[in-house]
Protein backbone atom coordinates (compact mmCIF):
# COMPACT_ATOMS: atom_id res chain seq x y z
CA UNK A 1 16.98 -23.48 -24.35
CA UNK A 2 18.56 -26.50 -21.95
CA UNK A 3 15.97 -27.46 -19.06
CA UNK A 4 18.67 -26.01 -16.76
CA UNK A 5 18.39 -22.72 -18.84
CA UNK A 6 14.65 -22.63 -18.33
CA UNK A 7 14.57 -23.36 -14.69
CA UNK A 8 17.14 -20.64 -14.54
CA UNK A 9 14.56 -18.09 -15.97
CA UNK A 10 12.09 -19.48 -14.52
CA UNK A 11 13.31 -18.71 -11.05
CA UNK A 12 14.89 -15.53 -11.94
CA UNK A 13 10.78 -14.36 -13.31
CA UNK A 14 9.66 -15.70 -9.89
CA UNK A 15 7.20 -18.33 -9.99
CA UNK A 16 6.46 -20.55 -7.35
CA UNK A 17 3.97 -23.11 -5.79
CA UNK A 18 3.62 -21.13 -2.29
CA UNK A 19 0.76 -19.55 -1.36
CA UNK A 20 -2.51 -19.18 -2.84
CA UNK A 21 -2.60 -19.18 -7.05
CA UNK A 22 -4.00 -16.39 -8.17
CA UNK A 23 -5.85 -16.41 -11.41
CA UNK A 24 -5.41 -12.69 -12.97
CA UNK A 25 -7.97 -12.61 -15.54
CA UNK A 26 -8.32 -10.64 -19.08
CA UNK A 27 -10.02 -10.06 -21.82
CA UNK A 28 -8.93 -8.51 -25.18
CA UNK A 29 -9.46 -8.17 -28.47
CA UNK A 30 -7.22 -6.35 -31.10
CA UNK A 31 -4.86 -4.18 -29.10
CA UNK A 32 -1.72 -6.06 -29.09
CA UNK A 33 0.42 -3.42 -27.26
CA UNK A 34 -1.95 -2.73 -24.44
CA UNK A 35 -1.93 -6.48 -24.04
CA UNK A 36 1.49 -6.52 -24.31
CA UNK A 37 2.34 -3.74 -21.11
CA UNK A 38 -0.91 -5.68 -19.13
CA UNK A 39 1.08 -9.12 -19.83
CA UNK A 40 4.84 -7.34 -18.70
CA UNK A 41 2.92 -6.19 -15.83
CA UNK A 42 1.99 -9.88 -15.28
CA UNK A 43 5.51 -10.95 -15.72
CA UNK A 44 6.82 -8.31 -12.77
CA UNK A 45 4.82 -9.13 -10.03
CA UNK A 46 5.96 -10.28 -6.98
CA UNK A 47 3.44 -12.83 -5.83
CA UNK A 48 4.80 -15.96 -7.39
CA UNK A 49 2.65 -18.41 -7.28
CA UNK A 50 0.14 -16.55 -10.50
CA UNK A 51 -1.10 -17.55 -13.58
CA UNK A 52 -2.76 -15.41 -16.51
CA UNK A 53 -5.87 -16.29 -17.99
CA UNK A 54 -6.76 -14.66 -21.23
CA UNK A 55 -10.11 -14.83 -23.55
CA UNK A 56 -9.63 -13.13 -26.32
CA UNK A 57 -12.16 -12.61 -29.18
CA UNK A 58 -10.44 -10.71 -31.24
CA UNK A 59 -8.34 -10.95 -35.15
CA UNK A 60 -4.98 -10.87 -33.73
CA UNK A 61 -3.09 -13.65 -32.44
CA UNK A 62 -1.16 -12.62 -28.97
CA UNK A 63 0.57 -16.05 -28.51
CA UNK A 64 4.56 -14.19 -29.19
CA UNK A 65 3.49 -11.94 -25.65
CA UNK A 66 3.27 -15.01 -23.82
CA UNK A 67 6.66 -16.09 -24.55
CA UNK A 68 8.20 -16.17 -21.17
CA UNK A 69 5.28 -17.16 -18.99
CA UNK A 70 5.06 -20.66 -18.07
CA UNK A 71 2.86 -22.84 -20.00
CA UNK A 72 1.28 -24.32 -16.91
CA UNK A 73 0.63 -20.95 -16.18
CA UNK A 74 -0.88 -19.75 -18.83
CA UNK A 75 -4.70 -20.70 -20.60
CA UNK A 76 -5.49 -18.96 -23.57
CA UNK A 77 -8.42 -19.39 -24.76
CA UNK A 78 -9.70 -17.30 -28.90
CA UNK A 79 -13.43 -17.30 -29.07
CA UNK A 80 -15.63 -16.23 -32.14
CA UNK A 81 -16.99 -12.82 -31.68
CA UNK A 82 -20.54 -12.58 -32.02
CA UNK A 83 -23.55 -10.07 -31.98
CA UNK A 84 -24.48 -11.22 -28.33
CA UNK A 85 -21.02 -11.16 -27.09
CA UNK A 86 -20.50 -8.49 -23.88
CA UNK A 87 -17.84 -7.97 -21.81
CA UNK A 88 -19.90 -9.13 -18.65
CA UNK A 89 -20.15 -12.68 -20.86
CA UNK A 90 -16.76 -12.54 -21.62
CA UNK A 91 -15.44 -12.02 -18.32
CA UNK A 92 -17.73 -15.06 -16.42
CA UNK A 93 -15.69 -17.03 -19.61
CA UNK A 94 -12.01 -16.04 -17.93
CA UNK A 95 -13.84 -17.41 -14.32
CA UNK A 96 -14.97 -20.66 -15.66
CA UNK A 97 -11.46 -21.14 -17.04
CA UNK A 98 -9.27 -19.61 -14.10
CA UNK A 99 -7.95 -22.18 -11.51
CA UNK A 100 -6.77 -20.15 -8.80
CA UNK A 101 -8.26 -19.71 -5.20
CA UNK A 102 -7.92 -15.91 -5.42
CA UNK A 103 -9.05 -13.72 -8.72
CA UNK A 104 -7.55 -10.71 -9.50
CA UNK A 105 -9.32 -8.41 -12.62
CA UNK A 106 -6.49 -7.64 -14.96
CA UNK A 107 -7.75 -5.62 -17.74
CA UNK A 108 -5.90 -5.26 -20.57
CA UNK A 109 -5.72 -1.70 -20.77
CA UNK A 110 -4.53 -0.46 -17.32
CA UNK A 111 -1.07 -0.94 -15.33
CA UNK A 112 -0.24 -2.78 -12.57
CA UNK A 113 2.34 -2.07 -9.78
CA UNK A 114 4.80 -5.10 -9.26
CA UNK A 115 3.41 -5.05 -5.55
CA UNK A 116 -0.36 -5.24 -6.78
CA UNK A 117 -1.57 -8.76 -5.68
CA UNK A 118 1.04 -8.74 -2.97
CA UNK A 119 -0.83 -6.23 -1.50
CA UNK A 120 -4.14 -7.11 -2.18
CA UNK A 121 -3.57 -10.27 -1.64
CA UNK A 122 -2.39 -9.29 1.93
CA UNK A 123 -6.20 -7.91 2.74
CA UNK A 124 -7.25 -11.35 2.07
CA UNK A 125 -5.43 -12.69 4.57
CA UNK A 126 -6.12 -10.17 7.11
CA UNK A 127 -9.61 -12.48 6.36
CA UNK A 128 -11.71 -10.47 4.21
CA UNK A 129 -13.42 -12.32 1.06
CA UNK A 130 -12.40 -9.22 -1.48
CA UNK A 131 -10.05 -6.27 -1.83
CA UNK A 132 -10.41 -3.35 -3.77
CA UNK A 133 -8.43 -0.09 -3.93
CA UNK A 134 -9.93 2.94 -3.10
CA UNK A 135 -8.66 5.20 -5.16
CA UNK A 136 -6.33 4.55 -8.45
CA UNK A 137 -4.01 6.53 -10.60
CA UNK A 138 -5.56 7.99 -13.31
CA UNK A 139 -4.12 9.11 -16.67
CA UNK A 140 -6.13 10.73 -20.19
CA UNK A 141 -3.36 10.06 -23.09
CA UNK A 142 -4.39 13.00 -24.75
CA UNK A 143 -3.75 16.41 -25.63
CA UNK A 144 -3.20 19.02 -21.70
CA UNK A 145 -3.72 15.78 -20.19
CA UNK A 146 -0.94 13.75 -20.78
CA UNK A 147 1.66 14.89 -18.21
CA UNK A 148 -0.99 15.70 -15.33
CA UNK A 149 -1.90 12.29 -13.85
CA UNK A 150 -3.93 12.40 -10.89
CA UNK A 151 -6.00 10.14 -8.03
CA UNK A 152 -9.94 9.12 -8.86
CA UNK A 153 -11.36 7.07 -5.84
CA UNK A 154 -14.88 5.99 -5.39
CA UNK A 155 -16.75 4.48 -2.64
CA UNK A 156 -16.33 1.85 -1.22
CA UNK A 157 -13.77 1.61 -3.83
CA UNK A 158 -12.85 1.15 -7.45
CA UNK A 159 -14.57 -1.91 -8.63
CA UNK A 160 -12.01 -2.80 -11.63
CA UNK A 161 -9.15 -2.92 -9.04
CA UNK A 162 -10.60 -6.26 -7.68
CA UNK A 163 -8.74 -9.58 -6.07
CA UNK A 164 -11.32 -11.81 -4.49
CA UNK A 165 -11.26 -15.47 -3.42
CA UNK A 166 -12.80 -17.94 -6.24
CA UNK A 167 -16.63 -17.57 -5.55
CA UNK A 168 -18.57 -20.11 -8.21
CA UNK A 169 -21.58 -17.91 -7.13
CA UNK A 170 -19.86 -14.27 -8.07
CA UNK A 171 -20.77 -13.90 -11.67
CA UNK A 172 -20.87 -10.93 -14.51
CA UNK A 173 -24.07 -8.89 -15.76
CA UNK A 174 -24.42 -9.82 -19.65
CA UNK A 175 -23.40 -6.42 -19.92
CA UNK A 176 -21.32 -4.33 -22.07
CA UNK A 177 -20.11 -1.94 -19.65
CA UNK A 178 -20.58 -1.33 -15.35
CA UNK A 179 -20.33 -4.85 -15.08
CA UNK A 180 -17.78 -5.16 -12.92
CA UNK A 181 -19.67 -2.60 -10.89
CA UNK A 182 -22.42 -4.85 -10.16
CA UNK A 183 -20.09 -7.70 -9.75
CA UNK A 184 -18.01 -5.76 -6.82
CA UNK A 185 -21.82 -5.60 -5.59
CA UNK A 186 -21.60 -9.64 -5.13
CA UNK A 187 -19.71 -9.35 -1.32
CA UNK A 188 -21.70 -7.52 1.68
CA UNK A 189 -19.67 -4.38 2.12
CA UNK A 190 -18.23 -6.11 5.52
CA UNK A 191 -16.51 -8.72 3.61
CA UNK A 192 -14.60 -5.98 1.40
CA UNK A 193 -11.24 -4.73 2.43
CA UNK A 194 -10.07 -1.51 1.24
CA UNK A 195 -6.87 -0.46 0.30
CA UNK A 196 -5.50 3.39 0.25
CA UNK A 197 -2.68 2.68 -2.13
CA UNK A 198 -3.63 4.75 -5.90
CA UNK A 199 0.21 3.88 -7.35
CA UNK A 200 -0.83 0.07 -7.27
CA UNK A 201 -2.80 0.55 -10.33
CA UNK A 202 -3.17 3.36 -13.59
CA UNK A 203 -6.97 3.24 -15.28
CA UNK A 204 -5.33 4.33 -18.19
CA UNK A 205 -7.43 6.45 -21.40
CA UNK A 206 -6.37 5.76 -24.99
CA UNK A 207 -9.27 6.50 -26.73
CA UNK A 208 -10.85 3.08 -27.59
CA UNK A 209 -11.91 2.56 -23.59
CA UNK A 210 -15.36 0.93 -22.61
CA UNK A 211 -15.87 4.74 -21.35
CA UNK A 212 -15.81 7.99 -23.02
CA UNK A 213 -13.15 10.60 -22.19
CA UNK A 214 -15.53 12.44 -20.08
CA UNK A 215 -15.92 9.06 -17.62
CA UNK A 216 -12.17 9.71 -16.78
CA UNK A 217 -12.26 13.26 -16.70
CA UNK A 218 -15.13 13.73 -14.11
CA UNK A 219 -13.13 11.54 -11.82
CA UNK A 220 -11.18 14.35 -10.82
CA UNK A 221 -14.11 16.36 -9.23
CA UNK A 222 -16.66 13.08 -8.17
CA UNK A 223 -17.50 14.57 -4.80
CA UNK A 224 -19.03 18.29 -4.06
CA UNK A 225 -15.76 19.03 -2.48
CA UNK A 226 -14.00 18.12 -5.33
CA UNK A 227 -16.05 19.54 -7.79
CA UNK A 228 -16.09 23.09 -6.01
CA UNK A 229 -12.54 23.27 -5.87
CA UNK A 230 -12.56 22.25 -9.45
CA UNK A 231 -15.07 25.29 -10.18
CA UNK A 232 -12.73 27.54 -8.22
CA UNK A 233 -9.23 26.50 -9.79
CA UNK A 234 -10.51 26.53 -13.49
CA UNK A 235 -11.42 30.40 -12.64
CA UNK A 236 -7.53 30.81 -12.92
CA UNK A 237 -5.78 29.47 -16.86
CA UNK A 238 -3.98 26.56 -15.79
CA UNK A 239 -5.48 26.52 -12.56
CA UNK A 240 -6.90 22.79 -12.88
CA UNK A 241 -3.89 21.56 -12.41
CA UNK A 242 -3.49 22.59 -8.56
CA UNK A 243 -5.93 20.69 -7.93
CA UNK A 244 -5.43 18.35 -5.10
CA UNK A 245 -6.32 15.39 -6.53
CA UNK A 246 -3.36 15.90 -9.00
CA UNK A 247 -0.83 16.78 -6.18
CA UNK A 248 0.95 12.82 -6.17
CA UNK A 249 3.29 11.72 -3.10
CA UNK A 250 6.52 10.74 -4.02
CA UNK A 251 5.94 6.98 -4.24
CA UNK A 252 2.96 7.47 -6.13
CA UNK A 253 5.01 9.79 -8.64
CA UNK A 254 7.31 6.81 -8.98
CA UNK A 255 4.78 4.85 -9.74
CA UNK A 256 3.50 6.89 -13.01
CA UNK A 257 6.89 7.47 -14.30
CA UNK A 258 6.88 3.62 -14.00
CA UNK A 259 3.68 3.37 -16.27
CA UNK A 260 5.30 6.10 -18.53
CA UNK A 261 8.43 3.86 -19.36
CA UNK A 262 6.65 0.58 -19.59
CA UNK A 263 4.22 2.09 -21.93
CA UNK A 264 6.99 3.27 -23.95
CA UNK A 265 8.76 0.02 -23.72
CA UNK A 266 5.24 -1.57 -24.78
CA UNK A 267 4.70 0.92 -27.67
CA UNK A 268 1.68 2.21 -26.26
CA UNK A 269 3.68 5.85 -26.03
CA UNK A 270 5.78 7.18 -28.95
C-alpha cells in the first residue's frame, strides 16, 4: 500500500489528533472472535482521536485483528499467565500502558455503539471526572434467550460501561471478578455523570463470562418492582417476555440488530 493509499484509509477510518485521546482498554485471552467484534467496534467509532490498548495473556496471537488500526495507535502488550494473575491485575497493566487523558473500559466480550465515547466523552466535558451508563443492553446467547434482549441498569450505574479522565490514583482490586465495581467506587458519586442511553453498549453472555448465566439473568428483575412484575408475568407461559424491561425503543432496537450482524460478521453467531 502507497503512503497516499494509507493516508487515504486512514482518513476514511477516522483518526485524528483533535480532542482528548482516549485510551480504550482490554484484556483477553483466547477468544479471538470476541476480540475480533470488540476491535471492529474500535474501528467504528466516531471519536477520532482513540487508541486501543490490549494485554493479553492468553495462547493465541491477535496481531491479524489489528490490521487496520494505526500502529501509533495501537500497544499490544502478551504477558505470561500465571497462578496470581486476576483480572483486577491485569486491568491496572492496560492503565500503566494507556496514554490517553480519558479511559474508556472496553472489554472484550461486549459491543460498543459507534457513538459510545462520543457520548460519554460528552459528560466529561459537561465537567464531570467519569461517565457511566445507567442502564445497558443486555443479551444471554442461549437457548429462549437469544432473540429477547432487554435493558439491566444499576445504580448509580453500570460500572463496566466506564470513560473516566486518566487518574494515576484510580487503580484495580487484585481481584478476579467485581473489580471494576470497586474501581467505579474510586470518584465521589458527585463527580460521576450518568448517561440514560442502554443501545450505547450490549453486556453480552456466551458462556465463558467472568459471571454465571444467572448474573445476567437476574438483571432483568434487580429492583422489587421489577422482580414483582417478573413474579406476575412468569404466571402466564411466555409471559416473561412482556416484561418491560424487554420492551426496546426503536433506536435501541437498532442498536441490537446492529450487535446481531456484527457478531455474525465477527463469527461470534452462526
Amino acid at each position: 500500500m502507497s503512503s497516499a493509499d494509507a493516508a487515504a484509509k486512514a482518513l476514511a477510518m477516522n483518526w485524528s489528533d483533535d480532542g482528548a485521546r482516549v485510551s480504550c482498554v482490554m484484556v483477553t485471552a483466547n477468544r479471538a472472535a470476541l476480540a475480533r467484534r470488540a476491535v471492529d467496534c474500535f474501528l467504528r467509532q466516531r471519536w477520532a482521536n482513540r487508541e486501543l490498548v490490549v494485554v493479553d495473556d492468553g495462547d493465541q496471537d491477535y496481531t491479524s485483528l489489528f490490521a487496520d488500526i494505526p500502529v501509533d495507535r495501537l500497544l499490544y502488550d502478551r504477558v505470561a499467565r500465571t497462578p496470581e494473575t486476576t483480572l483486577g491485575r491485569l486491568r491496572n497493566r492496560t492503565l500503566d500502558l494507556a496514554r490517553g487523558s480519558v479511559v474508556a473500559q472496553w472489554d472484550d466480550d461486549d459491543w460498543y455503539h459507534p457513538d459510545r465515547l462520543v457520548r460519554q466523552v460528552a459528560v466529561l466535558d459537561q465537567g464531570k471526572d467519569a461517565c457511566v451508563l445507567r442502564g445497558t443492553l443486555m443479551h444471554l446467547d442461549a437457548p429462549g434467550w437469544f432473540d429477547h434482549p432487554y435493558v439491566g441498569t444499576l445504580e448509580p450505574g453500570v460500572p463496566g460501561s466506564i470513560v473516566h479522565r486518566a487518574d494515576p490514583t484510580a487503580r484495580y482490586p487484585e481481584k478476579r471478578r467485581g473489580e471494576d465495581t470497586d474501581f467505579l467506587a474510586h470518584w465521589p458519586i458527585d463527580r460521576i455523570g450518568v448517561l440514560d442511553a442502554p443501545g450505547l453498549f450490549v453486556r453480552a453472555f456466551h458462556g465463558s463470562n467472568t459471571w454465571e448465566r444467572t448474573h445476567f439473568e437476574r438483571r432483568v428483575r434487580n429492583t422489587p418492582a421489577a422482580a414483582i412484575e417478573y413474579a406476575l408475568r412468569s404466571l402466564i407461559p411466555g409471559g416473561k417476555w412482556r416484561h418491560s424491561r424487554f420492551r426496546l425503543d426503536a433506536e435501541t432496537r437498532a442498536a441490537f440488530e446492529a450487535f446481531v450482524a456484527d457478531s455474525r460478521s465477527a463469527g461470534v453467531f452462526a
